[in-house]
N, C-alpha and C. Protein backbone atom coordinates (compact mmCIF):
# COMPACT_ATOMS: atom_id res chain seq x y z
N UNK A 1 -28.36 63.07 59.52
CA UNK A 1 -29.79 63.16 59.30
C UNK A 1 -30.19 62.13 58.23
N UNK A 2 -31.48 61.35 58.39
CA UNK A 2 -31.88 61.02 57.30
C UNK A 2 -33.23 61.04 56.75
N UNK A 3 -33.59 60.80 55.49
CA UNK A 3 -34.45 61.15 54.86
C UNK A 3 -35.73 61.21 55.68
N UNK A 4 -35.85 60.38 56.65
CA UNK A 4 -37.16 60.42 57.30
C UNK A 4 -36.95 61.60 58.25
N UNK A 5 -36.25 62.44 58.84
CA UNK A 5 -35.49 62.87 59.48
C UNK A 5 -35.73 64.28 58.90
N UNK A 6 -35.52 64.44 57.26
CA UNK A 6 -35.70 65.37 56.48
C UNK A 6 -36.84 65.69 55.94
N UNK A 7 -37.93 64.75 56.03
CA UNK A 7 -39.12 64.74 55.89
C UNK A 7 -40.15 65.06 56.79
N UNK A 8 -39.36 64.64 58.30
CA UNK A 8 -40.13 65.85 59.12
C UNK A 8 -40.32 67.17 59.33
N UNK A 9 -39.34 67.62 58.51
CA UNK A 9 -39.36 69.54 58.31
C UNK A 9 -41.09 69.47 57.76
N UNK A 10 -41.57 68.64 56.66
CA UNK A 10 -42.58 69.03 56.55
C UNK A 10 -43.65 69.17 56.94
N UNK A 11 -43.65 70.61 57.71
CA UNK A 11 -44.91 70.40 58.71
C UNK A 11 -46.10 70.56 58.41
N UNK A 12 -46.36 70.78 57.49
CA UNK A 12 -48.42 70.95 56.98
C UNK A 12 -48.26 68.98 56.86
N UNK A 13 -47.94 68.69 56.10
CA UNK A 13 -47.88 67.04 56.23
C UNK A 13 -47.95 66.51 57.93
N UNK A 14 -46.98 66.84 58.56
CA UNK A 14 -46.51 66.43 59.63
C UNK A 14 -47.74 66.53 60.53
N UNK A 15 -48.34 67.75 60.87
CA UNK A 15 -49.89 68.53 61.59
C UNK A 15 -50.61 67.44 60.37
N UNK A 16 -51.03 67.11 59.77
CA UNK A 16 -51.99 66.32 59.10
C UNK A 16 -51.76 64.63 59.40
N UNK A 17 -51.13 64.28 60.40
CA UNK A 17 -51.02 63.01 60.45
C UNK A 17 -50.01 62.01 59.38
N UNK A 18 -49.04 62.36 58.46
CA UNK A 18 -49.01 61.86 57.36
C UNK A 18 -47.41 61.34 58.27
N UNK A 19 -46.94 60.19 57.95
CA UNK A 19 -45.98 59.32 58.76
C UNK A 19 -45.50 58.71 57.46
N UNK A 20 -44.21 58.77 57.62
CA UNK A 20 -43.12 58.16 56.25
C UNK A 20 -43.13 56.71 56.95
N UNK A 21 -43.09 56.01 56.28
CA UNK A 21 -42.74 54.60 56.76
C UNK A 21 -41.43 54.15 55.99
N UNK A 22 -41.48 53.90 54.55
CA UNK A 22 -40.19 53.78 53.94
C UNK A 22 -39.88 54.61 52.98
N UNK A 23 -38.20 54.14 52.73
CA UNK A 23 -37.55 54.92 51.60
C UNK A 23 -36.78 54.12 50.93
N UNK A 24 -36.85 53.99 49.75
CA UNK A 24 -35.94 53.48 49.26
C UNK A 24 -35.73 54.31 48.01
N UNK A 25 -34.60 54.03 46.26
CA UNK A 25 -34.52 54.75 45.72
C UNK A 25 -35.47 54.63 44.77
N UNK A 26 -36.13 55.47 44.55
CA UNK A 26 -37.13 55.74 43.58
C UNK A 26 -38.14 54.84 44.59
N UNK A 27 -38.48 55.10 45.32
CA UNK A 27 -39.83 54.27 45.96
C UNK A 27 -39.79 54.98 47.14
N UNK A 28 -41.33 55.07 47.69
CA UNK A 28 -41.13 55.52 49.06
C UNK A 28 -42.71 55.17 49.58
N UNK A 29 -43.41 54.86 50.85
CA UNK A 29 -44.19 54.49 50.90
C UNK A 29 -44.65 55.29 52.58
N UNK A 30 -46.13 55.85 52.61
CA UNK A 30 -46.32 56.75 53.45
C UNK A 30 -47.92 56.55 54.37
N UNK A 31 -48.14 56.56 55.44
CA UNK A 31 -49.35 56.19 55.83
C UNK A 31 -50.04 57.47 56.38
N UNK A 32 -51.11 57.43 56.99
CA UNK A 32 -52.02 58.29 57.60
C UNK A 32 -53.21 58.08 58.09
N UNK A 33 -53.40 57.82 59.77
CA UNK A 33 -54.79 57.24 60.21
C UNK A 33 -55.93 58.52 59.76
N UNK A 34 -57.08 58.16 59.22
CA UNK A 34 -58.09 59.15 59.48
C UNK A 34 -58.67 58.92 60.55
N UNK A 35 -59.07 60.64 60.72
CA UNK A 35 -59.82 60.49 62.18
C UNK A 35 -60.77 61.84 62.15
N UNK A 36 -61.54 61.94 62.71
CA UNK A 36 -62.47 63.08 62.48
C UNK A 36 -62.23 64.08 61.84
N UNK A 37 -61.28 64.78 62.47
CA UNK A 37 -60.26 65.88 61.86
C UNK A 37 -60.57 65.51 60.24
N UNK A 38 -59.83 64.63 59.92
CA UNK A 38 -60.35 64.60 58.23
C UNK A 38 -61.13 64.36 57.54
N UNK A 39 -62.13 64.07 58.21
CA UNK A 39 -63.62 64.19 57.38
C UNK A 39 -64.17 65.47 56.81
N UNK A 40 -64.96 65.14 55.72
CA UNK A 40 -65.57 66.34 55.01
C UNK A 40 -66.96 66.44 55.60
N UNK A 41 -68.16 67.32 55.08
CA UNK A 41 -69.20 67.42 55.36
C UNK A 41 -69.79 66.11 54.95
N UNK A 42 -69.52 65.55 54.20
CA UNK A 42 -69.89 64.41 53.75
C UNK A 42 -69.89 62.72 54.53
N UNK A 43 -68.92 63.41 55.69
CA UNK A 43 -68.36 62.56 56.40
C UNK A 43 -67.64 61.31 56.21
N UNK A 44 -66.87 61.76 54.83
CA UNK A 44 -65.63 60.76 54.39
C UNK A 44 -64.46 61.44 54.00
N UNK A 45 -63.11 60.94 53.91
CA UNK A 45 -61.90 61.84 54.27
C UNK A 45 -61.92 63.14 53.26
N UNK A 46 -60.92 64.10 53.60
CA UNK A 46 -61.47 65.34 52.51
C UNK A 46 -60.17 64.64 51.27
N UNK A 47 -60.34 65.44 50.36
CA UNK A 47 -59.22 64.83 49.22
C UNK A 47 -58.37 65.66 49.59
N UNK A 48 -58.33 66.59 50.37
CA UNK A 48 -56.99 67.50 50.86
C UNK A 48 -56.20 66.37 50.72
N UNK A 49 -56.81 66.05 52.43
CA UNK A 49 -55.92 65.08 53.11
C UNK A 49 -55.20 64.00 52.63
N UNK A 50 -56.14 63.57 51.34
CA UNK A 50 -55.46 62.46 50.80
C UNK A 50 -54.56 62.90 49.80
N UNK A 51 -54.80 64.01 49.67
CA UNK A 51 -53.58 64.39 48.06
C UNK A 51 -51.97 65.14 49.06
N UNK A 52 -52.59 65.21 50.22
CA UNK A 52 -50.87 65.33 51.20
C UNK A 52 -50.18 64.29 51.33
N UNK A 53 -50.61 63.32 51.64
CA UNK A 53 -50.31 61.98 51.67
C UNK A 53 -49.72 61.89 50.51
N UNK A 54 -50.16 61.45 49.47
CA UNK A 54 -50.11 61.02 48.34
C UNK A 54 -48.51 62.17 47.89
N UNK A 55 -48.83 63.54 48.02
CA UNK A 55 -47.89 64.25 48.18
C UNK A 55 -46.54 63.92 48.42
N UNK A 56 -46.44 63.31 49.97
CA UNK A 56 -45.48 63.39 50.85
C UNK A 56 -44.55 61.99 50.60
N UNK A 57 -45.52 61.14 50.47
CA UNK A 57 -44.79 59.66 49.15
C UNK A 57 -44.34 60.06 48.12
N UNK A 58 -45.00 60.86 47.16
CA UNK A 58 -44.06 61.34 45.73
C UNK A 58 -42.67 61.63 46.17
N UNK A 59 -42.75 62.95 47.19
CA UNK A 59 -41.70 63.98 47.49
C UNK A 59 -40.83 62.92 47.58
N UNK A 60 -40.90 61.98 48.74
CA UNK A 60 -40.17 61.20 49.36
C UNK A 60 -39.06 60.29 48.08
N UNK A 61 -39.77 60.05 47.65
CA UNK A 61 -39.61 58.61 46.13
C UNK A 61 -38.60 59.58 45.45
N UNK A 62 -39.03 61.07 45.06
CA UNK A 62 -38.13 61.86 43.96
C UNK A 62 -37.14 61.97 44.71
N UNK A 63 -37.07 62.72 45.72
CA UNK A 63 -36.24 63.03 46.79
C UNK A 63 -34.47 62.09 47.07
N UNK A 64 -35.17 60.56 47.10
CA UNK A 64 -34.51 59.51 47.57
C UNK A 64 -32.60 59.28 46.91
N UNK A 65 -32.87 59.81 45.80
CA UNK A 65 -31.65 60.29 44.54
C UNK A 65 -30.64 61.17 45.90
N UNK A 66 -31.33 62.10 46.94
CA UNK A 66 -30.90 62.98 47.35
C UNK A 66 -30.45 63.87 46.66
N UNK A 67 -30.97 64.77 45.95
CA UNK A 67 -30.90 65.73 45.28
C UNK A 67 -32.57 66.54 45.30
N UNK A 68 -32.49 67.67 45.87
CA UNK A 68 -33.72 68.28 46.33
C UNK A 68 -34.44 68.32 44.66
N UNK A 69 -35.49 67.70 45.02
CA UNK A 69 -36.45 67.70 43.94
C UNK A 69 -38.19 68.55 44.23
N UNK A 70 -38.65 69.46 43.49
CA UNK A 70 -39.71 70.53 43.72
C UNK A 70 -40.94 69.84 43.21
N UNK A 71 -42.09 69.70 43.23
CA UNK A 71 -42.98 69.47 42.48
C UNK A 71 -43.68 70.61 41.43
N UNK A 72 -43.76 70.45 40.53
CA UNK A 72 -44.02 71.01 38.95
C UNK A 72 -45.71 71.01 38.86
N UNK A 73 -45.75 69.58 38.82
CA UNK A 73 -47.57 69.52 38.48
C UNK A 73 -47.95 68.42 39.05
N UNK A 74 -49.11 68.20 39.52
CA UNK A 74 -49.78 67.21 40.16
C UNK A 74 -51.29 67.04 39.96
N UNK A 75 -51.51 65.74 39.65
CA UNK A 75 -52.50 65.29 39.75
C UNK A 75 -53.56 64.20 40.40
N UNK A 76 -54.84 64.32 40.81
CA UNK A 76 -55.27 63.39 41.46
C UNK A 76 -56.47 63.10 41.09
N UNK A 77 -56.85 61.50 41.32
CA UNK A 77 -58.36 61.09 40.63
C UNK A 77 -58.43 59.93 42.12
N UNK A 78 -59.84 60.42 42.75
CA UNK A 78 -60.27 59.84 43.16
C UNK A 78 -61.24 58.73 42.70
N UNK A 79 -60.91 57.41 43.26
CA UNK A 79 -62.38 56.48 42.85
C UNK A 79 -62.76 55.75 43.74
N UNK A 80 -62.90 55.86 45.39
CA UNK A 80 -63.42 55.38 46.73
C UNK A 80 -63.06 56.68 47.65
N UNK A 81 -64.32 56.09 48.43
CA UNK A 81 -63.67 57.01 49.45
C UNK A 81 -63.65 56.17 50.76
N UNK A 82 -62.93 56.91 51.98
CA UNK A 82 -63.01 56.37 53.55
C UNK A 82 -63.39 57.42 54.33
N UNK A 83 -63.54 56.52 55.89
CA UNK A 83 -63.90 57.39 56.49
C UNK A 83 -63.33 56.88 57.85
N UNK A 84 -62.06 55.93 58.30
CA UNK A 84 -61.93 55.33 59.23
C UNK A 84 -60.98 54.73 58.37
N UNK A 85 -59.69 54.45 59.62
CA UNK A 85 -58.82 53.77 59.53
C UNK A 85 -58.11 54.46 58.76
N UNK A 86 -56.56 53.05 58.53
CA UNK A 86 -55.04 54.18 57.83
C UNK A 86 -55.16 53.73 56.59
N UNK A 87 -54.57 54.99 55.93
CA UNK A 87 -54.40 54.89 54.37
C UNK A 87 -53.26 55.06 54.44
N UNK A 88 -52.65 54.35 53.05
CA UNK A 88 -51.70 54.23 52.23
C UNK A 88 -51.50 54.91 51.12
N UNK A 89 -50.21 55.42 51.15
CA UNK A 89 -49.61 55.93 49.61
C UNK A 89 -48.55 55.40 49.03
N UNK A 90 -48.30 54.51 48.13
CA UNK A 90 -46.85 54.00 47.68
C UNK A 90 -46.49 54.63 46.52
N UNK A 91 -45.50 55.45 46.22
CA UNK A 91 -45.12 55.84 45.71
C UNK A 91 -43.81 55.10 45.09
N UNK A 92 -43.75 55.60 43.67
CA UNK A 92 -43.24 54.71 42.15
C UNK A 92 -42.67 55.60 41.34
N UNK A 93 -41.40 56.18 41.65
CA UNK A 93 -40.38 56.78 40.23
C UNK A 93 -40.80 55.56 39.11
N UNK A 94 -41.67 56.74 38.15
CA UNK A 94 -41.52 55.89 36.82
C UNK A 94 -40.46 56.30 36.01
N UNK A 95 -40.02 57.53 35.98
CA UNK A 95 -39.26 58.32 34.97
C UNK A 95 -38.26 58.66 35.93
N UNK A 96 -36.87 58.69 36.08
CA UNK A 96 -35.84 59.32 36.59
C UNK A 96 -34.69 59.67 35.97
N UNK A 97 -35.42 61.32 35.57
CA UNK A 97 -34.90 61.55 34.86
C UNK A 97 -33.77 62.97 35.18
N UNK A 98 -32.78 63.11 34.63
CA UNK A 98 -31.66 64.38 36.10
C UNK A 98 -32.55 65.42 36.06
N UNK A 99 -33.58 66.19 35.36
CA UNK A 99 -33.74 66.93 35.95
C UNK A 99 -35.37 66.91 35.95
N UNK A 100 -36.60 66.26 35.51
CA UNK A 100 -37.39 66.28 35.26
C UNK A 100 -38.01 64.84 35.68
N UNK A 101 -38.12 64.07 36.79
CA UNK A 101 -38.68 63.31 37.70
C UNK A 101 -39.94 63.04 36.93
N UNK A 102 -40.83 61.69 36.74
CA UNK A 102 -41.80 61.71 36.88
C UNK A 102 -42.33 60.16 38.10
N UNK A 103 -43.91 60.64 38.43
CA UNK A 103 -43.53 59.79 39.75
C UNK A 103 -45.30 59.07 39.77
N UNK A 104 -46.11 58.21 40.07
CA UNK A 104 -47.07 57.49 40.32
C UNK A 104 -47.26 56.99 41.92
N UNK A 105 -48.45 57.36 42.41
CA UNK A 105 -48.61 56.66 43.59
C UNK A 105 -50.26 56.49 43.75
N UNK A 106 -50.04 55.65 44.61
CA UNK A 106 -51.32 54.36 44.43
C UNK A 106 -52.17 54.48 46.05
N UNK A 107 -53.20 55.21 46.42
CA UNK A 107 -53.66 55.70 47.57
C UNK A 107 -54.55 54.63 48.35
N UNK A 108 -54.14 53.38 49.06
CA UNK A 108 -55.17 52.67 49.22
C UNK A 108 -55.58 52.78 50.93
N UNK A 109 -56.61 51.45 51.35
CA UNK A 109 -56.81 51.45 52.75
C UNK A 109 -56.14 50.19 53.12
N UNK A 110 -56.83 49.91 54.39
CA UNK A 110 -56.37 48.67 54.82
C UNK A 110 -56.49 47.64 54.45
N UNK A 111 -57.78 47.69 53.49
CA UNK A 111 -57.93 46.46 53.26
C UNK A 111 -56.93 46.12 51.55
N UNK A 112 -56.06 47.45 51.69
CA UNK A 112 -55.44 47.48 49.65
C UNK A 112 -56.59 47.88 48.50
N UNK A 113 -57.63 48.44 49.21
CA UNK A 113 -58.86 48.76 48.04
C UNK A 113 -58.48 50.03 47.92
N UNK A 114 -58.19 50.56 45.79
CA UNK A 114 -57.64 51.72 45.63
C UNK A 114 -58.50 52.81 46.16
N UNK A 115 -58.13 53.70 46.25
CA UNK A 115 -58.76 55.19 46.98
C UNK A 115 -58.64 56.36 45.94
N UNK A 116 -57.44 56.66 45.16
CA UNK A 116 -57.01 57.25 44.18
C UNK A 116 -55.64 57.34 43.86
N UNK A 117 -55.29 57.82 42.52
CA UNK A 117 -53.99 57.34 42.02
C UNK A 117 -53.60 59.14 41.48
N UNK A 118 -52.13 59.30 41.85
CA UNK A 118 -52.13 60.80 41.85
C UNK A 118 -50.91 60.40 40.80
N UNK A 119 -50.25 61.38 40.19
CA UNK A 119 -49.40 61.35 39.27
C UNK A 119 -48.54 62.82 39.59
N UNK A 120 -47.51 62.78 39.40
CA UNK A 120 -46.34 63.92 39.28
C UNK A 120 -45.61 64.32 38.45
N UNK A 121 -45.13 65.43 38.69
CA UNK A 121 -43.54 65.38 37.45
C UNK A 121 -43.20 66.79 38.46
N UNK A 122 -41.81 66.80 38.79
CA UNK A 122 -41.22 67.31 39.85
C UNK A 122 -39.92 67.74 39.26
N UNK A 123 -39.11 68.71 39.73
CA UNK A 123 -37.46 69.62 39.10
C UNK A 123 -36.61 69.63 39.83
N UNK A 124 -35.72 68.36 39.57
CA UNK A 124 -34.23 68.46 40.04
C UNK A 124 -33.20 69.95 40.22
N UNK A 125 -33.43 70.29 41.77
CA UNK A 125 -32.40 71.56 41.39
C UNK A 125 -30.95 71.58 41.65
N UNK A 126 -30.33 71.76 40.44
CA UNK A 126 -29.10 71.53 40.19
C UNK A 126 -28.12 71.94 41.53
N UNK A 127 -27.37 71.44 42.03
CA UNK A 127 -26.58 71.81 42.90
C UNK A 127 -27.09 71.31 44.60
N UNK A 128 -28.36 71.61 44.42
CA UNK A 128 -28.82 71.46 45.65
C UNK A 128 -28.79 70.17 46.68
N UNK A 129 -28.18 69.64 47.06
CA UNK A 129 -27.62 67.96 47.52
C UNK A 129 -28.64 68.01 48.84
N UNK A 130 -29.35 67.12 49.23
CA UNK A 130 -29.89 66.75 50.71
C UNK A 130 -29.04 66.05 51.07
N UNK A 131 -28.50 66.72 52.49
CA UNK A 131 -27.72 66.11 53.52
C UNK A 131 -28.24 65.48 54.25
N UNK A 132 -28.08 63.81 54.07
CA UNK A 132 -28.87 63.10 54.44
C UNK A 132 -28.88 61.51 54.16
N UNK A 133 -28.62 60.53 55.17
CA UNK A 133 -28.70 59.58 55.11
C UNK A 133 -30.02 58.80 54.04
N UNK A 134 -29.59 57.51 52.77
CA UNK A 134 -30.76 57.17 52.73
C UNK A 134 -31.73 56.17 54.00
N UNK A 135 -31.10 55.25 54.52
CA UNK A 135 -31.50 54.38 55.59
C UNK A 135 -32.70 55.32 56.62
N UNK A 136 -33.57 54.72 56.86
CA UNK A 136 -34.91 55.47 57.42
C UNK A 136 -34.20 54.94 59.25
């Protein structure tokens, strides 16, 4: 199995459109077309949607160590919004640390115009190994 492989267990991500593209260690980078489905009343994507995304890149990035890593706390600041087309999440181990991860990812569109920037800090659980290829 590998990480992309292991990342499809996640199915609220998975039902939301959210597609791993890469992995590498401490990096991981994740897309997601909007499409009606994710619009708000407002008729631009909901921040659900974008903080799964954004989500599913962190997970991915902490993850990559292969050692099951949980998320702790999360945060998100929107400053654009969309309403069409795929977004991006790249996700950035800033801190890797054995048991206390911290992680940055950068939410943009197609054209690379930011969307919002979410922040993490996630818990290495001891013992717990993902069986699992890194190569996507």
């Amino acid at each position: 199995m590998t990480l992309k492989d292991f990342f499809k267990r996640d199915r609220f991500a998975v039902g939301a459109g959210v597609e791993l593209m890469d992995v590498k260690e401490g990096y991981a980078k994740a897309r997601m077309l909007v499409t009606p489905e994710h619009l708000n009343g407002g008729g631009v994507c909901q921040g659900g949607a974008l903080f799964t995304l954004a989500d599913l890149a962190c997970a991915a990035a902490m993850n990559s160590h292969l050692v099951l890593t949980l998320g702790t706390s999360a945060n998100i600041t929107f400053v654009a919004n969309v309403s069409e087309g795929y977004v991006f999440a790249e996700a950035r181990e800033l801190v890797d640390h054995p048991k206390m991860p911290y992680c940055e990812v950068r939410v943009t569109d197609e054209t690379d115009r930011l969307l919002a920037v979410f922040t993490s800090s996630g818990y290495r659980k001891k013992g717990a190994v993902i069986d699992a290829d890194r190569p996507l």
